[in-house]
PDB file of N, CA and C in Angstrom:
ATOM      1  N   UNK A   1       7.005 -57.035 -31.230  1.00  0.00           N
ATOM      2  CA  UNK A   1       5.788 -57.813 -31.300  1.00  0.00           C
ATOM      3  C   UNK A   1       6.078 -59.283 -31.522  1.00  0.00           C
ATOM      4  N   UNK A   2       7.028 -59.844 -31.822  1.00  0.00           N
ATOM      5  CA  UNK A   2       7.478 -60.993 -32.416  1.00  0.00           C
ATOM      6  C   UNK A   2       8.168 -61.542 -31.081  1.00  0.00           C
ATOM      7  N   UNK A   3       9.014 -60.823 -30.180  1.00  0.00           N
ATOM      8  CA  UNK A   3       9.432 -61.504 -28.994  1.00  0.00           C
ATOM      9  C   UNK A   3       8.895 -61.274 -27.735  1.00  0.00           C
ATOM     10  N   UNK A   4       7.551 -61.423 -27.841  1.00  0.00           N
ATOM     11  CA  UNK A   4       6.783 -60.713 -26.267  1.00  0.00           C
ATOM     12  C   UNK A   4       7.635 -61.475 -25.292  1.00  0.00           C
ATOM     13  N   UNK A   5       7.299 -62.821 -25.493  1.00  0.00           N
ATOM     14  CA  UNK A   5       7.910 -63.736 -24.494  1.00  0.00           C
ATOM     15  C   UNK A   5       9.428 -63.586 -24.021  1.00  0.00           C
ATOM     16  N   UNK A   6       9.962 -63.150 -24.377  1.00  0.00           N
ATOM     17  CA  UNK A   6      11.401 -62.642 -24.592  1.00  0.00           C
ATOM     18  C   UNK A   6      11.344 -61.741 -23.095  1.00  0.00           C
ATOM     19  N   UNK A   7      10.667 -60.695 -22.981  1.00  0.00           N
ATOM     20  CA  UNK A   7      10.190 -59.982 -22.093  1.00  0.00           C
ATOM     21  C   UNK A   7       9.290 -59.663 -20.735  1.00  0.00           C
ATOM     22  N   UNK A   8       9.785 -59.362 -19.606  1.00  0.00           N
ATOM     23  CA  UNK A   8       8.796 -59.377 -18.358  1.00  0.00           C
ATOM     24  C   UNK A   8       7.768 -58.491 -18.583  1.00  0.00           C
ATOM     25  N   UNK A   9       6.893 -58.218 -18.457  1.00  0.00           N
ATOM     26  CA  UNK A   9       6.257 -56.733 -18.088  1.00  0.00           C
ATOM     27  C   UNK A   9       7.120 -56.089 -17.277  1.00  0.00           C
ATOM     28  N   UNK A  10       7.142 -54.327 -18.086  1.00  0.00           N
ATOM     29  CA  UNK A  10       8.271 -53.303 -17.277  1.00  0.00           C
ATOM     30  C   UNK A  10       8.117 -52.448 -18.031  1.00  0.00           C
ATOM     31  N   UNK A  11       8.866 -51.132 -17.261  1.00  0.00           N
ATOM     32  CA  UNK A  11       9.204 -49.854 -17.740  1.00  0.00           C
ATOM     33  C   UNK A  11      10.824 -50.307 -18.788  1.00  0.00           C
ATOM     34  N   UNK A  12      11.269 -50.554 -19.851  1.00  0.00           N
ATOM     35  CA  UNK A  12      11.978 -50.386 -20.809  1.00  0.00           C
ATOM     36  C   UNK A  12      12.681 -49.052 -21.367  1.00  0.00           C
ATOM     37  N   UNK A  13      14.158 -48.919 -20.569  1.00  0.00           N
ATOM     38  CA  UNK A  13      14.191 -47.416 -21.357  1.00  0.00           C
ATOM     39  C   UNK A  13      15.042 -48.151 -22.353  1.00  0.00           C
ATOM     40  N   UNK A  14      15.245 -47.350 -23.700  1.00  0.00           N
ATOM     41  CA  UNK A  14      15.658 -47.484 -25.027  1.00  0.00           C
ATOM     42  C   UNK A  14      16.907 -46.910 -24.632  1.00  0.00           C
ATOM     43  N   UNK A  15      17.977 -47.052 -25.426  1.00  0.00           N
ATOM     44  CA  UNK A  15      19.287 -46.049 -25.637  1.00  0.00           C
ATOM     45  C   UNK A  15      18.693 -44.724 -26.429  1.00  0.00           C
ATOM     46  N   UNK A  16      19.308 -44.204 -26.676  1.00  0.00           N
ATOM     47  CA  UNK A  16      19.024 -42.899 -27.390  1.00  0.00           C
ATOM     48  C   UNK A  16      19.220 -43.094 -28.934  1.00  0.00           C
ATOM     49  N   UNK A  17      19.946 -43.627 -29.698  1.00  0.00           N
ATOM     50  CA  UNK A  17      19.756 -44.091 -30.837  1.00  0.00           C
ATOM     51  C   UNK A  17      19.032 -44.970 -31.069  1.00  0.00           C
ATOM     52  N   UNK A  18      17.993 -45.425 -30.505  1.00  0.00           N
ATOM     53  CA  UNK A  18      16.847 -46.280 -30.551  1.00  0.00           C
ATOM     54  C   UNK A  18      15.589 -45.500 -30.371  1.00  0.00           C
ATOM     55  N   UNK A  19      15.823 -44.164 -29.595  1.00  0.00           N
ATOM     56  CA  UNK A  19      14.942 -44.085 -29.019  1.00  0.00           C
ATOM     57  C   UNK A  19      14.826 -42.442 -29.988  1.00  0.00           C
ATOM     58  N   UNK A  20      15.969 -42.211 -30.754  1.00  0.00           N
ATOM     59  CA  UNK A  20      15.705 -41.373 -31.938  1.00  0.00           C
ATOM     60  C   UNK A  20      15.312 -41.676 -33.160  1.00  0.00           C
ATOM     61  N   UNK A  21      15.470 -43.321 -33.631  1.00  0.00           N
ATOM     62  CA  UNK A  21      15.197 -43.348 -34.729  1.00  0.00           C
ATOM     63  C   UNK A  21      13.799 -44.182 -34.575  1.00  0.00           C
ATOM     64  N   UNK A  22      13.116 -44.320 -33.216  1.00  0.00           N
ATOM     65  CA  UNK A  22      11.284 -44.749 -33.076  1.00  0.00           C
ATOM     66  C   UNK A  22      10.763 -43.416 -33.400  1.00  0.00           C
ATOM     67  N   UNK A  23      11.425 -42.186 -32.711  1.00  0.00           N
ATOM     68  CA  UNK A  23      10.698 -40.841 -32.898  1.00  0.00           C
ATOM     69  C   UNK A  23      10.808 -40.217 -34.293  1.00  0.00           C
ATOM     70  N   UNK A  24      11.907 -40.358 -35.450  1.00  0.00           N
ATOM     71  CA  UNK A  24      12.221 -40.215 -36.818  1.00  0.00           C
ATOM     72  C   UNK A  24      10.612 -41.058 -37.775  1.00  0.00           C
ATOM     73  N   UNK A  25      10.873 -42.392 -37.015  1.00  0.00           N
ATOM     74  CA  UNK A  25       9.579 -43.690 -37.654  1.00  0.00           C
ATOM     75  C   UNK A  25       8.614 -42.616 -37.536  1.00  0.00           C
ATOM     76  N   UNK A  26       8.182 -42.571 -36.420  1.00  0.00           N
ATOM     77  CA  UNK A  26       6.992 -41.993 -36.096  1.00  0.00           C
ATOM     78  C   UNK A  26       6.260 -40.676 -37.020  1.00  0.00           C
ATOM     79  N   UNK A  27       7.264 -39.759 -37.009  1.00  0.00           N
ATOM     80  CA  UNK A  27       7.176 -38.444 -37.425  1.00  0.00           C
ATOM     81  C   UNK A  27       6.923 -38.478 -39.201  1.00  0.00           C
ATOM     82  N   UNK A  28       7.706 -39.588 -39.671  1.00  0.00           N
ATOM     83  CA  UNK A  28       7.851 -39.635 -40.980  1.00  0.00           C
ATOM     84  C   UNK A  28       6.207 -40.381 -41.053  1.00  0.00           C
ATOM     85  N   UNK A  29       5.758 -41.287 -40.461  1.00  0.00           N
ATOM     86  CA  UNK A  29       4.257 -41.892 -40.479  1.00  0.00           C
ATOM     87  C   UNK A  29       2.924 -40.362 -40.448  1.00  0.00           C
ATOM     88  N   UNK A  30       3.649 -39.643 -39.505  1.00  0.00           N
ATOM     89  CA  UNK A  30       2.562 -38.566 -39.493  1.00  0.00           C
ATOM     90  C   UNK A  30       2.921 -37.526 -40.577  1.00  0.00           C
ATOM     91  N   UNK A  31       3.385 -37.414 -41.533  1.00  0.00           N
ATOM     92  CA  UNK A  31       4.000 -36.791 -42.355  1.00  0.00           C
ATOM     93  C   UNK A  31       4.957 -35.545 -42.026  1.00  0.00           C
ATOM     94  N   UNK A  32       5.556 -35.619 -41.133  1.00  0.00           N
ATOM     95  CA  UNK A  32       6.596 -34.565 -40.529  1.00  0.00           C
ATOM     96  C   UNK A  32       7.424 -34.879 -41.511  1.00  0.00           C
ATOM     97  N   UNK A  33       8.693 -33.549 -42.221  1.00  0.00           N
ATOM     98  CA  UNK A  33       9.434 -33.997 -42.797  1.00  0.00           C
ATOM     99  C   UNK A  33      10.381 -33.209 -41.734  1.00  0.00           C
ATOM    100  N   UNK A  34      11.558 -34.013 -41.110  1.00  0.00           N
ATOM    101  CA  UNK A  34      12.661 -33.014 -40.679  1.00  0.00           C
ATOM    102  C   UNK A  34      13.913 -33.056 -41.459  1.00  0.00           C
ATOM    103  N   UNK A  35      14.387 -31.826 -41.515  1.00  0.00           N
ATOM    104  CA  UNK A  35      15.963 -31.683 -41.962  1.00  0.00           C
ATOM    105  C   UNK A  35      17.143 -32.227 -41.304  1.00  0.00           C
ATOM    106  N   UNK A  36      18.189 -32.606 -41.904  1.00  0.00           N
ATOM    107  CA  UNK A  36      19.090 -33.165 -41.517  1.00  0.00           C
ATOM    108  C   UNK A  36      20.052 -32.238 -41.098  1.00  0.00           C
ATOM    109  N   UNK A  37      21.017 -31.948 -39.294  1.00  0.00           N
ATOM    110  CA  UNK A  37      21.779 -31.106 -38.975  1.00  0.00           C
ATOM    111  C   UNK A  37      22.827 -30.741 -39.755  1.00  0.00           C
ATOM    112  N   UNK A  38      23.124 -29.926 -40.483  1.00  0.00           N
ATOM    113  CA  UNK A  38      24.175 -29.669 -41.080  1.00  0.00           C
ATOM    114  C   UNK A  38      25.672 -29.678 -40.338  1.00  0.00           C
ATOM    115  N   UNK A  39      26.937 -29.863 -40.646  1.00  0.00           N
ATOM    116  CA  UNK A  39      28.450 -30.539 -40.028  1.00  0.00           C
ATOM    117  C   UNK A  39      28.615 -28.715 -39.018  1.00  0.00           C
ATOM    118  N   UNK A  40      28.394 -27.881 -39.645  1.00  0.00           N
ATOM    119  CA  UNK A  40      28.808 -26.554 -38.642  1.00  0.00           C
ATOM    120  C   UNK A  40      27.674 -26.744 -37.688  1.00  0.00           C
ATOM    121  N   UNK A  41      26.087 -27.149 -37.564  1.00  0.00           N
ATOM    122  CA  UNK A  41      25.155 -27.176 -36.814  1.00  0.00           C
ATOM    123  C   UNK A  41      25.593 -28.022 -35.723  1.00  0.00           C
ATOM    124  N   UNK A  42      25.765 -29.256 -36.941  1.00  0.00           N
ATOM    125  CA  UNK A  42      26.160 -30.488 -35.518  1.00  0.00           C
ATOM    126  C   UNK A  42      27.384 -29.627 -34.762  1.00  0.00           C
ATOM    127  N   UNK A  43      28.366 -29.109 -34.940  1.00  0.00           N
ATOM    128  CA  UNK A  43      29.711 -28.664 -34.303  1.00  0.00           C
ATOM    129  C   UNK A  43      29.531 -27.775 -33.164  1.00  0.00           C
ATOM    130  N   UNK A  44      28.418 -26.880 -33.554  1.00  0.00           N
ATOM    131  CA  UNK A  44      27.548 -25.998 -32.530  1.00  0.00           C
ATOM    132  C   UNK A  44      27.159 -26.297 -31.691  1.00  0.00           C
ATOM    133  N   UNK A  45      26.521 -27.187 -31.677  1.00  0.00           N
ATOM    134  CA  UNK A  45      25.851 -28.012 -30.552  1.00  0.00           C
ATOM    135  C   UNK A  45      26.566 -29.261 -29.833  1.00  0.00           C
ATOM    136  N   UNK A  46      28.134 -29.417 -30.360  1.00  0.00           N
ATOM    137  CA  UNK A  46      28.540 -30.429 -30.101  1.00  0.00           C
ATOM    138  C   UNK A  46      27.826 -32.017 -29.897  1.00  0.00           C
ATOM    139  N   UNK A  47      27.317 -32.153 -31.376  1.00  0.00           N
ATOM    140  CA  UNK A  47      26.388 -33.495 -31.303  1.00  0.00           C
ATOM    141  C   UNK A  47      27.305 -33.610 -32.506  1.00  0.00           C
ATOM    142  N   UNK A  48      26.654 -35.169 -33.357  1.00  0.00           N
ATOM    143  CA  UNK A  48      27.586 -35.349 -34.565  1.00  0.00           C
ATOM    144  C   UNK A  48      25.736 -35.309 -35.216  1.00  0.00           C
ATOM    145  N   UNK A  49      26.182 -35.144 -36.680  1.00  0.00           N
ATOM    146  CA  UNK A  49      25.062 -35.094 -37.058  1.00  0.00           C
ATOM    147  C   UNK A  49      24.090 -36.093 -37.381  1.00  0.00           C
ATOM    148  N   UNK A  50      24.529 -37.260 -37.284  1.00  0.00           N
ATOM    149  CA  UNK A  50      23.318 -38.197 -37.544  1.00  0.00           C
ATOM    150  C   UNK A  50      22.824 -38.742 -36.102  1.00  0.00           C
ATOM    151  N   UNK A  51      23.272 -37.789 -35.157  1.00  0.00           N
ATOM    152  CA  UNK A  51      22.661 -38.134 -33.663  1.00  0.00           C
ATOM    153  C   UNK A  51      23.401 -39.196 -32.669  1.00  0.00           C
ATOM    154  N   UNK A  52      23.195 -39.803 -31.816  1.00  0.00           N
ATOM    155  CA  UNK A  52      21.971 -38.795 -30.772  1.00  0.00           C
ATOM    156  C   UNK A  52      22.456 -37.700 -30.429  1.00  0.00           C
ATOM    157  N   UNK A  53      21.389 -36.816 -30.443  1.00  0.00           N
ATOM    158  CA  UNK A  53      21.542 -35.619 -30.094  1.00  0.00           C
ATOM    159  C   UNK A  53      21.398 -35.479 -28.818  1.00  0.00           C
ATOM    160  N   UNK A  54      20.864 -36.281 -27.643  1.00  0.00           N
ATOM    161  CA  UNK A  54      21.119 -36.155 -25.952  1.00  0.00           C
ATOM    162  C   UNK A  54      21.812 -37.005 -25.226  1.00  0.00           C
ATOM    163  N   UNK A  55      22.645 -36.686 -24.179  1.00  0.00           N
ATOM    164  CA  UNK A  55      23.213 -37.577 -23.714  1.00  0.00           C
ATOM    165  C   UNK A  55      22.677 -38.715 -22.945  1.00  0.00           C
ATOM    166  N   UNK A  56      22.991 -39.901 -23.452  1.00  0.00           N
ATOM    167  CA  UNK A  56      22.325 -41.480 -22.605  1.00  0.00           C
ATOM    168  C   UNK A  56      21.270 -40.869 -21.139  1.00  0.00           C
ATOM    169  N   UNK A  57      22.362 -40.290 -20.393  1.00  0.00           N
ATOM    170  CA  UNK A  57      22.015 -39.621 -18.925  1.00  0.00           C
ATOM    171  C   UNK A  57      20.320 -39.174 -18.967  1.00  0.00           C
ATOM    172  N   UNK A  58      20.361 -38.509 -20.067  1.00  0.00           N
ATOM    173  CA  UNK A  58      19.313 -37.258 -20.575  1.00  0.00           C
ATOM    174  C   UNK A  58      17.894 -37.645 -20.223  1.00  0.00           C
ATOM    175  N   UNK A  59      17.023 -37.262 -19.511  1.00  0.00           N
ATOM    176  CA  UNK A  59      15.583 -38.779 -19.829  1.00  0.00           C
ATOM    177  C   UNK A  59      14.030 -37.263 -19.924  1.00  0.00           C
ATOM    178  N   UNK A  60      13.934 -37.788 -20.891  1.00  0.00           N
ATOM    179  CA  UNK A  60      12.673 -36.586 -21.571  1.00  0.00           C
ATOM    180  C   UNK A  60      11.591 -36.608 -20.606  1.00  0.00           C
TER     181      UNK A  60
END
């Protein structure tokens, strides 16, 4: 909000660690509480645990 001008009008994709910790903001505003992956969870899934959990490639 502070650098509109900074910016064209456009489609903006985020990286994925940007674009996990807007969806973390968000969730915690609506009172979602989520758990944090535990080190055997993250290993399972081959993610690390404080994310990102999809690859850059990945697009929701």
């Amino acid at each position: 909000w502070t650098k509109g001008d900074e910016y064209g009008n456009g489609v903006y994709i985020l990286p994925k660690h940007l674009d996990e910790k807007v969806a973390r903001l968000h969730l915690d505003r609506i009172g979602v509480k989520l758990s944090k992956l535990s080190t055997e969870q993250a290993a399972y899934i081959g993610v690390s645990p404080d994310g990102p959990f999809k690859p850059e490639h990945y697009r929701y």
